[in-house]
C-alpha atoms as a PDB file:
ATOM      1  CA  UNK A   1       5.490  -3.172  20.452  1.00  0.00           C
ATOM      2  CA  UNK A   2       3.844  -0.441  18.820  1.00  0.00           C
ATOM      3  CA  UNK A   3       2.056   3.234  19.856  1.00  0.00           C
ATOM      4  CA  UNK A   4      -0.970   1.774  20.716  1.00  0.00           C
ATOM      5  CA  UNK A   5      -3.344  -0.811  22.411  1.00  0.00           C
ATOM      6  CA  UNK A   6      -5.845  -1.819  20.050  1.00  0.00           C
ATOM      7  CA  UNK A   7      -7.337  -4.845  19.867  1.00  0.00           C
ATOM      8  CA  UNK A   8      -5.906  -7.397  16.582  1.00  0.00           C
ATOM      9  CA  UNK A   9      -9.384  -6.863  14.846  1.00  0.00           C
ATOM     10  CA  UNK A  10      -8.878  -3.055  15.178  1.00  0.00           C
ATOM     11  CA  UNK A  11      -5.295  -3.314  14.351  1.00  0.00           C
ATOM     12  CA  UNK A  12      -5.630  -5.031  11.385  1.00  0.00           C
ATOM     13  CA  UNK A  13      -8.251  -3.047  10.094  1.00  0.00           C
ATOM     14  CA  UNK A  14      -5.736   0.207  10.516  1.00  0.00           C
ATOM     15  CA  UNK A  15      -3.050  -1.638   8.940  1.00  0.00           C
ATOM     16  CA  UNK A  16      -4.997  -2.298   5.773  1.00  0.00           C
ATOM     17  CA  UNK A  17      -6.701   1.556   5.839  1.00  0.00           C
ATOM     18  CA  UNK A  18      -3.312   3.280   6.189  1.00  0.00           C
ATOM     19  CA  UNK A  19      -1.246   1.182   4.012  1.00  0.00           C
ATOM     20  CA  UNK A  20      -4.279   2.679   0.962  1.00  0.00           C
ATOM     21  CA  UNK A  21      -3.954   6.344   2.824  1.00  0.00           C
ATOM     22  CA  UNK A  22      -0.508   6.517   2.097  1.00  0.00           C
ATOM     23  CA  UNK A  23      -0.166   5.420  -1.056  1.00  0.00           C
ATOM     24  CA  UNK A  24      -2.771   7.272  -2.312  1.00  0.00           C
ATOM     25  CA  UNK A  25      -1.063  10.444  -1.054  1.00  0.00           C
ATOM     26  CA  UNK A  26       2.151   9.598  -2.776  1.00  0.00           C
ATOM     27  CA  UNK A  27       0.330   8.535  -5.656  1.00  0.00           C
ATOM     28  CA  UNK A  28      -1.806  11.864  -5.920  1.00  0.00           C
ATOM     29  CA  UNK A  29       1.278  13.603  -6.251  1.00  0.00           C
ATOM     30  CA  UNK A  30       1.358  12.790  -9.696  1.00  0.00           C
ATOM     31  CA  UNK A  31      -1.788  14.269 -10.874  1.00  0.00           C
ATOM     32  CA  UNK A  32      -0.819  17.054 -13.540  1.00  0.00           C
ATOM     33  CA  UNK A  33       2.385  15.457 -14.038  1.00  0.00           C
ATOM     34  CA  UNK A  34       2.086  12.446 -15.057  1.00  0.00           C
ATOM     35  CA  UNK A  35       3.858  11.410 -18.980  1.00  0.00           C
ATOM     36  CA  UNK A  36       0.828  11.441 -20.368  1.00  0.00           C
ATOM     37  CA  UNK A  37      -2.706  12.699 -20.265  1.00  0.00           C
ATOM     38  CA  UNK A  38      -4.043   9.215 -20.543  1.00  0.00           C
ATOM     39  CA  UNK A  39      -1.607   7.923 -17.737  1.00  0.00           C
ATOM     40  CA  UNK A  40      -1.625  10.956 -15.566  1.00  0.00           C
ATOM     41  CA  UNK A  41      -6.099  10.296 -14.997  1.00  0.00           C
ATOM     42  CA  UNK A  42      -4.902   6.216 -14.952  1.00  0.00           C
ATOM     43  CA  UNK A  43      -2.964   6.824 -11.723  1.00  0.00           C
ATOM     44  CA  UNK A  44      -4.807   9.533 -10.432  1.00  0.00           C
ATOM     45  CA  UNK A  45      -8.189   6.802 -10.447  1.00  0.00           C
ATOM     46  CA  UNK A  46      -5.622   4.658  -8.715  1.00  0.00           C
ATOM     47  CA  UNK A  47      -4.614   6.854  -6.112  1.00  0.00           C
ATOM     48  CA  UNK A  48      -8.680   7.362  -5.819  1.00  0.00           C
ATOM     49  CA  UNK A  49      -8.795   3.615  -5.831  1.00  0.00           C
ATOM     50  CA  UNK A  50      -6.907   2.981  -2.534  1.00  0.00           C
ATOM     51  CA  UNK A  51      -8.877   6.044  -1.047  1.00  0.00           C
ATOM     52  CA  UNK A  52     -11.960   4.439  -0.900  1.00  0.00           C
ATOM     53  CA  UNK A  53     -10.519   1.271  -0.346  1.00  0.00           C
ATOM     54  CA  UNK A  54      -8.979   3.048   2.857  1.00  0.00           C
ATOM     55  CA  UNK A  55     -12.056   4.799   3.821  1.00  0.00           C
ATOM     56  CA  UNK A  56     -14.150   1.756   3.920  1.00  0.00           C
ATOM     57  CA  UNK A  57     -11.961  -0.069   6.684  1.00  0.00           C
ATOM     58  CA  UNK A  58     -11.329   3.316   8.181  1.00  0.00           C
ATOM     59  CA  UNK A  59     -15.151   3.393   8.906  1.00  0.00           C
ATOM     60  CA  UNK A  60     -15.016  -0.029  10.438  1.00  0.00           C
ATOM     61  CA  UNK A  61     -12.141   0.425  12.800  1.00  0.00           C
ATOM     62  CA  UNK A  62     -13.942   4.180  13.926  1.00  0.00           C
ATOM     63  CA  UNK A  63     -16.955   2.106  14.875  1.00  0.00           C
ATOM     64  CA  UNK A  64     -14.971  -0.906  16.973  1.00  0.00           C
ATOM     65  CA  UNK A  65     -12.738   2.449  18.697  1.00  0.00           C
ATOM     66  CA  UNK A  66     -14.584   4.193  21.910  1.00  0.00           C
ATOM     67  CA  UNK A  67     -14.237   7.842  21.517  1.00  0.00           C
ATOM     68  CA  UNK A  68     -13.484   7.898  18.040  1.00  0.00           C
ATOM     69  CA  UNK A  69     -16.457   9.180  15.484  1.00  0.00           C
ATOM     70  CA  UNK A  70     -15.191   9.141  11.917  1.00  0.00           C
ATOM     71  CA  UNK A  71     -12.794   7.747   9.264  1.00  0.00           C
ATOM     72  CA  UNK A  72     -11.521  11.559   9.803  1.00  0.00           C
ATOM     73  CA  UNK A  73     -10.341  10.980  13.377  1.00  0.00           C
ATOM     74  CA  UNK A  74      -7.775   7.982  12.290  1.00  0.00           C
ATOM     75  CA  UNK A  75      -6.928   9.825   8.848  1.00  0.00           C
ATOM     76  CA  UNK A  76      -5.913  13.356  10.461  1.00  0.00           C
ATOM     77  CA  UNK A  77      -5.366  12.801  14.121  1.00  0.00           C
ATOM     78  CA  UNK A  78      -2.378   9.803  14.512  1.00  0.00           C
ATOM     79  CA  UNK A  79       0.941  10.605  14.707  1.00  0.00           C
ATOM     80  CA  UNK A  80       3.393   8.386  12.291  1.00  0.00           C
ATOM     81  CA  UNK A  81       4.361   6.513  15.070  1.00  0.00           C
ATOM     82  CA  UNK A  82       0.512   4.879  15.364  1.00  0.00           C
ATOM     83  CA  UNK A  83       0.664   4.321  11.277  1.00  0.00           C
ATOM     84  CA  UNK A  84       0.643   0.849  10.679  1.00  0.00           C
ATOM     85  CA  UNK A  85       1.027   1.240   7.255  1.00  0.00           C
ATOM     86  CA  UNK A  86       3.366  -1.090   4.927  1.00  0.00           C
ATOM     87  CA  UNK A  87       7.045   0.926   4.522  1.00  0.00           C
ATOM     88  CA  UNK A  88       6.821   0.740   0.753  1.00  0.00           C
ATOM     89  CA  UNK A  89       4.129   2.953   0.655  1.00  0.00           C
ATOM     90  CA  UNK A  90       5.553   5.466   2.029  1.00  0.00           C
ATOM     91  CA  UNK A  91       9.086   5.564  -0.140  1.00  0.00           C
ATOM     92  CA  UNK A  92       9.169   8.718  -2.596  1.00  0.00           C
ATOM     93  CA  UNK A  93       7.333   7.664  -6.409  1.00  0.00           C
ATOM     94  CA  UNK A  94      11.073   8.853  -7.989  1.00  0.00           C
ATOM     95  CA  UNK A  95      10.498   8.571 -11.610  1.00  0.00           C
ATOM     96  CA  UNK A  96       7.721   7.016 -13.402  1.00  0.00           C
ATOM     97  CA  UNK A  97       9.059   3.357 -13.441  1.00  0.00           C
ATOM     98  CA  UNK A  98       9.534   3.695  -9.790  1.00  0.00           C
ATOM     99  CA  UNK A  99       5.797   4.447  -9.097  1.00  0.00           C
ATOM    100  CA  UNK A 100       4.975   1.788 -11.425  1.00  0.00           C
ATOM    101  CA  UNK A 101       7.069  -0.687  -9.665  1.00  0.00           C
ATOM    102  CA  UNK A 102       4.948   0.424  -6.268  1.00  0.00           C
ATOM    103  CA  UNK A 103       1.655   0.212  -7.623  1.00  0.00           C
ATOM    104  CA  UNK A 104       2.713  -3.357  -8.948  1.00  0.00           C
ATOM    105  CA  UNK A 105       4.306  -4.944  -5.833  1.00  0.00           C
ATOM    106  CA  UNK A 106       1.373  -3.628  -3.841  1.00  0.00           C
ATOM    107  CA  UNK A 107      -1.152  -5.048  -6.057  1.00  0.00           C
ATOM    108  CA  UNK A 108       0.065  -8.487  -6.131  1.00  0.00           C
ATOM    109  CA  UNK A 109       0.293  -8.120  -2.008  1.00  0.00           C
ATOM    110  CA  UNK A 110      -3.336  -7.183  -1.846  1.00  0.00           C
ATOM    111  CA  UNK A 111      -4.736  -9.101  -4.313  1.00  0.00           C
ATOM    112  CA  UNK A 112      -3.301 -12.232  -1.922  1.00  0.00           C
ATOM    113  CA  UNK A 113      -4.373 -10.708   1.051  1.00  0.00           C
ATOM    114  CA  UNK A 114      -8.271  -9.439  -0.413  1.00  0.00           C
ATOM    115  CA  UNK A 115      -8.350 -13.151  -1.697  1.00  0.00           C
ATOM    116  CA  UNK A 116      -7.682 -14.383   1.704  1.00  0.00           C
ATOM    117  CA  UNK A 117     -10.027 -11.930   3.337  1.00  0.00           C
ATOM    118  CA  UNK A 118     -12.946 -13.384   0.964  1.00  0.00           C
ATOM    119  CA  UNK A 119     -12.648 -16.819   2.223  1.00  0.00           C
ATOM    120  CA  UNK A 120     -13.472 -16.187   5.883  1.00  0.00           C
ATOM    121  CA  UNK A 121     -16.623 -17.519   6.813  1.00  0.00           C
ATOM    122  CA  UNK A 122     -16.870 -15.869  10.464  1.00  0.00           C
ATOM    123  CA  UNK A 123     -15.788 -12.119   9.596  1.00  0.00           C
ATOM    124  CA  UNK A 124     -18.497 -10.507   7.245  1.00  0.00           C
ATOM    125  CA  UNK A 125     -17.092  -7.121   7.080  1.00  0.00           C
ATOM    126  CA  UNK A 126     -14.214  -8.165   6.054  1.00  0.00           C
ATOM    127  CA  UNK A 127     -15.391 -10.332   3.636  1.00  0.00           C
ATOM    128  CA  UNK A 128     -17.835  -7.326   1.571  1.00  0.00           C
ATOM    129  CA  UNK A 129     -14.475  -5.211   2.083  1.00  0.00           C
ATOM    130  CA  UNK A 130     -12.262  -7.081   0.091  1.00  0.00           C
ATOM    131  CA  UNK A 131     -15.096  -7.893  -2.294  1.00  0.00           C
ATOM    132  CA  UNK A 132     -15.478  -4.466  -3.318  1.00  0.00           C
ATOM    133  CA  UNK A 133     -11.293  -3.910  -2.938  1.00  0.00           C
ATOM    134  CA  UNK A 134     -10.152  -7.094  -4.744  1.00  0.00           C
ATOM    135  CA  UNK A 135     -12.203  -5.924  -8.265  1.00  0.00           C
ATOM    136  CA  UNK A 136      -9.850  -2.519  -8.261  1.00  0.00           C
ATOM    137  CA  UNK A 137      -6.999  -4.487  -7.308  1.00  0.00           C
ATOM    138  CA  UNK A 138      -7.105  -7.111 -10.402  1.00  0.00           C
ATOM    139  CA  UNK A 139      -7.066  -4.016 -12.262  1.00  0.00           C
ATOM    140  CA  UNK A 140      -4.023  -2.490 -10.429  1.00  0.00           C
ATOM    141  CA  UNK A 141      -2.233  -5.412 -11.129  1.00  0.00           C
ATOM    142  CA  UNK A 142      -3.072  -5.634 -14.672  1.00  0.00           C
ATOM    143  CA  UNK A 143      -2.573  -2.144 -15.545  1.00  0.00           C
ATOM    144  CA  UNK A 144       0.989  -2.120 -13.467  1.00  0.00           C
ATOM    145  CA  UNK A 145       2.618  -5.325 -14.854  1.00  0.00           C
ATOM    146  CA  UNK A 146       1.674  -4.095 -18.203  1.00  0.00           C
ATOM    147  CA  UNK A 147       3.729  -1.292 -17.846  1.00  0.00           C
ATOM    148  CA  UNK A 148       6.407  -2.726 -16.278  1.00  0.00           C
ATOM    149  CA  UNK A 149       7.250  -5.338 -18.626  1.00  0.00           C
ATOM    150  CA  UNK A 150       6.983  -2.472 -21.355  1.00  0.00           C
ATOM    151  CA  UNK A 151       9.804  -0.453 -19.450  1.00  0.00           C
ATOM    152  CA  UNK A 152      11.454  -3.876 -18.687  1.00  0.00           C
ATOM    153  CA  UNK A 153      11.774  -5.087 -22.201  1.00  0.00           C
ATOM    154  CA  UNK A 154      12.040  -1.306 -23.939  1.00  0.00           C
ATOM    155  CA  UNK A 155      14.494   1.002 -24.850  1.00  0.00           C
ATOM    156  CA  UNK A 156      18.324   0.771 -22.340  1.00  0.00           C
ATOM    157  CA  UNK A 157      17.100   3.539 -20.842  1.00  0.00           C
ATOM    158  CA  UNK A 158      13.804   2.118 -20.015  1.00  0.00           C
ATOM    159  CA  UNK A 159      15.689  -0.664 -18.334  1.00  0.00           C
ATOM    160  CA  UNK A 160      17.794   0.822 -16.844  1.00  0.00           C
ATOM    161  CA  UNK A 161      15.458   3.315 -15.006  1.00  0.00           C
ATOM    162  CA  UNK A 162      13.360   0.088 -14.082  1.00  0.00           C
ATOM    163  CA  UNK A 163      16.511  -1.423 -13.046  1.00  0.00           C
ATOM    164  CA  UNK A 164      17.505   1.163 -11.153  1.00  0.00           C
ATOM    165  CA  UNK A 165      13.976   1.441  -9.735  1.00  0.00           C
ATOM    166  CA  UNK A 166      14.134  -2.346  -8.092  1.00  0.00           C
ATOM    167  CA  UNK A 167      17.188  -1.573  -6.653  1.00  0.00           C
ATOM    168  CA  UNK A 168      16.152   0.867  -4.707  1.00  0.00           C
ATOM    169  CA  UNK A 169      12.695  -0.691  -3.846  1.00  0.00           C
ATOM    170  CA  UNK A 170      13.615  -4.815  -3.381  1.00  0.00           C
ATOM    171  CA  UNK A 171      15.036  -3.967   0.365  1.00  0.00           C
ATOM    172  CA  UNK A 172      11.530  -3.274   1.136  1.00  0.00           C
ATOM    173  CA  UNK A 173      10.027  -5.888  -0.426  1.00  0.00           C
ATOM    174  CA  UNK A 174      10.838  -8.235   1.898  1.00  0.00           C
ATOM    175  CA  UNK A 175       7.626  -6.583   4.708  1.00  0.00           C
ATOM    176  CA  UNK A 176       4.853  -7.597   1.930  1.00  0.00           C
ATOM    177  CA  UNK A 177       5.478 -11.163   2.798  1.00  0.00           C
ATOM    178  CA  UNK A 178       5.507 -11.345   6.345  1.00  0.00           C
ATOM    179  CA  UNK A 179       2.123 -11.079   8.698  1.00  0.00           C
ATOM    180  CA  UNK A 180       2.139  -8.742  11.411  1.00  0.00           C
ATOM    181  CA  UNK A 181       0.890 -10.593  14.920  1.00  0.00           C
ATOM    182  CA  UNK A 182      -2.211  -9.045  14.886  1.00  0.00           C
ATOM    183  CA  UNK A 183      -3.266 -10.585  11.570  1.00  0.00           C
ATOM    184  CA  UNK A 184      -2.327 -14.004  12.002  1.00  0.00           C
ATOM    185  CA  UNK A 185      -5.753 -15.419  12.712  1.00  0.00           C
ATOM    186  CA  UNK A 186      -6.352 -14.236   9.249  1.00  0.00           C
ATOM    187  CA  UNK A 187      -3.890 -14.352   6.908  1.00  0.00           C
ATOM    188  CA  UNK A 188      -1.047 -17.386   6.754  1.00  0.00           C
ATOM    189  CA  UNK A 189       2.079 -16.628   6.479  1.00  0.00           C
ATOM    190  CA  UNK A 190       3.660 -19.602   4.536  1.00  0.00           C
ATOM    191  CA  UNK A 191       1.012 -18.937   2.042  1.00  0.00           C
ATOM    192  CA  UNK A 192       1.313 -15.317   1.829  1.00  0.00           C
ATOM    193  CA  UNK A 193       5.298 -15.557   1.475  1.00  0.00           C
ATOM    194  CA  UNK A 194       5.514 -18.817  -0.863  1.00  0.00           C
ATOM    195  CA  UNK A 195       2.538 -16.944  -3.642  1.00  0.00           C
ATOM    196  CA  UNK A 196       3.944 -13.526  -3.309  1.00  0.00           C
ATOM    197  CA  UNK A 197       7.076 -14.756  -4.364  1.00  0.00           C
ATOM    198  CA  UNK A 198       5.504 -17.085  -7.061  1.00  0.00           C
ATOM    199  CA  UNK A 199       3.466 -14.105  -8.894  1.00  0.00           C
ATOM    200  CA  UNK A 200       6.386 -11.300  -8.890  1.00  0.00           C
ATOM    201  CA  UNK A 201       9.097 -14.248  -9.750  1.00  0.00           C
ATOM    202  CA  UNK A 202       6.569 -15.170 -12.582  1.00  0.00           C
ATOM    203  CA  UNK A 203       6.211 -11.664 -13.993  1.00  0.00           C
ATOM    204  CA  UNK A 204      10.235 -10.806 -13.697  1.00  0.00           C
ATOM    205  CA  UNK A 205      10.974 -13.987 -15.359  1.00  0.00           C
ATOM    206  CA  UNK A 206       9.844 -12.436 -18.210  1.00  0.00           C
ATOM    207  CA  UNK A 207      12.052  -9.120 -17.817  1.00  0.00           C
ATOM    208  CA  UNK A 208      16.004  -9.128 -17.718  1.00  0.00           C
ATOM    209  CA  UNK A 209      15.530  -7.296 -14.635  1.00  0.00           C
ATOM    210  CA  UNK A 210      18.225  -8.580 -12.300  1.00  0.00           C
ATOM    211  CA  UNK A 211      17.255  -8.697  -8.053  1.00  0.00           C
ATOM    212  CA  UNK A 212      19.997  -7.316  -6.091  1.00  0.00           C
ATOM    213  CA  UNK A 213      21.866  -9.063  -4.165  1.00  0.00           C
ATOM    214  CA  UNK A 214      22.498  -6.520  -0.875  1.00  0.00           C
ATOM    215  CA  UNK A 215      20.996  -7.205   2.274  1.00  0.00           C
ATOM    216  CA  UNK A 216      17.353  -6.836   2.492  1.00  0.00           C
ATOM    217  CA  UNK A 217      16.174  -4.595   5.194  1.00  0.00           C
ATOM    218  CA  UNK A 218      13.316  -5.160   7.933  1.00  0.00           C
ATOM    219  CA  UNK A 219      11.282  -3.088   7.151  1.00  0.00           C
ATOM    220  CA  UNK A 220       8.223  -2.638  10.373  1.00  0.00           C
ATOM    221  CA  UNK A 221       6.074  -0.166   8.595  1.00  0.00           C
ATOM    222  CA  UNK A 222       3.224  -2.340   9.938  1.00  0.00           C
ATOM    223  CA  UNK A 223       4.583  -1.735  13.641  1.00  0.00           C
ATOM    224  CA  UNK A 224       4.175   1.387  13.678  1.00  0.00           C
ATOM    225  CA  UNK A 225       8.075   1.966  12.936  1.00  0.00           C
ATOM    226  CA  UNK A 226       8.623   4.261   9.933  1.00  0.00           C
ATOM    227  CA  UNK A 227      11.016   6.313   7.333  1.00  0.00           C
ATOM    228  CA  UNK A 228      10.987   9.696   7.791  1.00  0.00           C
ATOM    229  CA  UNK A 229       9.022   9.932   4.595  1.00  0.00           C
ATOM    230  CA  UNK A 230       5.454  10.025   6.932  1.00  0.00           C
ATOM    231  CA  UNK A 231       6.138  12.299   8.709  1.00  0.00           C
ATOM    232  CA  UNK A 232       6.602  14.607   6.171  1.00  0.00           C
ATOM    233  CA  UNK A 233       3.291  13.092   4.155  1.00  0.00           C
ATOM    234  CA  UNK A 234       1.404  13.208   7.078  1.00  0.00           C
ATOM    235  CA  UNK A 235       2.370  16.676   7.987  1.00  0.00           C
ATOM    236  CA  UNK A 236       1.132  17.650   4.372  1.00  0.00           C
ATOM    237  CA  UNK A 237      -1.418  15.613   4.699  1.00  0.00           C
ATOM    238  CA  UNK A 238      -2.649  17.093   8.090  1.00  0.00           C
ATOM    239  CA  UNK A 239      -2.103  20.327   8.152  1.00  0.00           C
ATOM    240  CA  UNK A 240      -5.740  21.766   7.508  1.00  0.00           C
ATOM    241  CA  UNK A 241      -7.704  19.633  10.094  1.00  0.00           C
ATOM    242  CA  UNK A 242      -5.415  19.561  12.707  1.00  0.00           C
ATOM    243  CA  UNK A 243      -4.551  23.828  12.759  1.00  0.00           C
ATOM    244  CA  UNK A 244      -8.569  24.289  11.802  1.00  0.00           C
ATOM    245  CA  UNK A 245     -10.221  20.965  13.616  1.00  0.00           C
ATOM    246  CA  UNK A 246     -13.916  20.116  12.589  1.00  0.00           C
ATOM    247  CA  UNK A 247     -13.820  22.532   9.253  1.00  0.00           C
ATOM    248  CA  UNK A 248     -16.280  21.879   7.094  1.00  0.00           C
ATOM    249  CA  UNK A 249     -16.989  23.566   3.114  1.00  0.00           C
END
């Protein structure tokens, strides 16, 4: 189904590394331009946030691939098509709300998923992982819902950036609460679906954000079937190693 033939433990490490990969790259495009000095070094500790977070199942995956030697090899050497990241991460920040929105929706996904990760008794790596990951996480999620009930509930414009910004985003939404095949003897997907939708319908309720009502799109980010957006991160994001392989400082 997808552009390669890993094994579901290697898969679903790759899926959780690249999903923090690329949103840290879109998020570290707001460092020096963020609204303010306080919020610009917030998100940039974000974006270095789901870095590490990326790195450290990046390592695990190098060691379970023959041939492969480092985190480095996965990060700068895939094409899109062997991503397996989640689509939203990958959509353009737009304005600020927007990014906020992002970091928000994401955080509630992984905070489900780390959560789930912690209770399995037979998978020890994965466990320490999302030990580490889930602390960040809980404050991704508080420092994101913050904001966006402040945009929600501020000034017209406010809302109707933020309005504007789900929107554009919801169609998307719909791939954080479905389980790719190679995850399912980890994560459920009734109970990934039914408390996704319990913790962002609890946090909108208190918004007069309105969902639209289009059609919501497929998204298979985690299928290795992407926007055209990574390609264009990637090739940013690639550049160095791949025209200068094995440079070092």
């Amino acid at each position: 189904m997808f552009a390669n033939d890993y094994n579901d433990s290697v898969n679903l490490l790759l899926f959780l590394a690249d999903t923090n990969l690329i949103m840290s790259q879109r998020l570290a495009e707001w460092c020096g331009k963020g609204p303010t000095l306080e919020l610009d070094i917030a998100l940039t500790n974000i974006a270095l946030d789901y870095l590490g977070q990326g790195r450290l199942f990046y390592q695990q995956a190098a060691s379970e691939i023959s041939g492969v030697t480092s985190e480095d090899s996965l990060a700068y050497f895939r094409d899109a098509d062997q991503y397996l990241n989640l689509q939203l991460s990958e959509l353009p920040n737009g304005h600020w709300g927007q990014t906020v929105l992002k970091v928000y929706l994401l955080a509630e996904w992984q905070q489900i998923v780390y959560s789930r990760l912690l209770a399995l008794s037979d998978e020890q790596f994965l466990k320490k992982a999302a030990s580490k990951a889930i602390k960040e996480t809980k404050y991704h999620l508080q420092w994101s819902s913050q904001w966006m009930l402040r945009l929600s509930n501020g000034t017209d414009e406010s809302f109707s950036k933020m309005q504007q910004a789900i929107n554009h985003i919801w169609p998307y939404v719909h791939e954080l609460k479905q389980v790719p095949s190679y995850a399912e003897n980890v994560l459920s997907q009734l109970q990934l679906e039914e408390q996704f939708s319990k913790n962002v319908s609890a946090t909108l309720d208190q918004t007069k954000l309105v969902l639209p009502a289009h059609f919501v799109f497929n998204a298979k980010g985690m299928y290795g079937i992407h926007t055209e957006q990574l390609s264009y991160i990637l090739a940013e994001m690639q550049v160095i190693q791949r025209n200068h392989p094995n440079l070092t400082w």
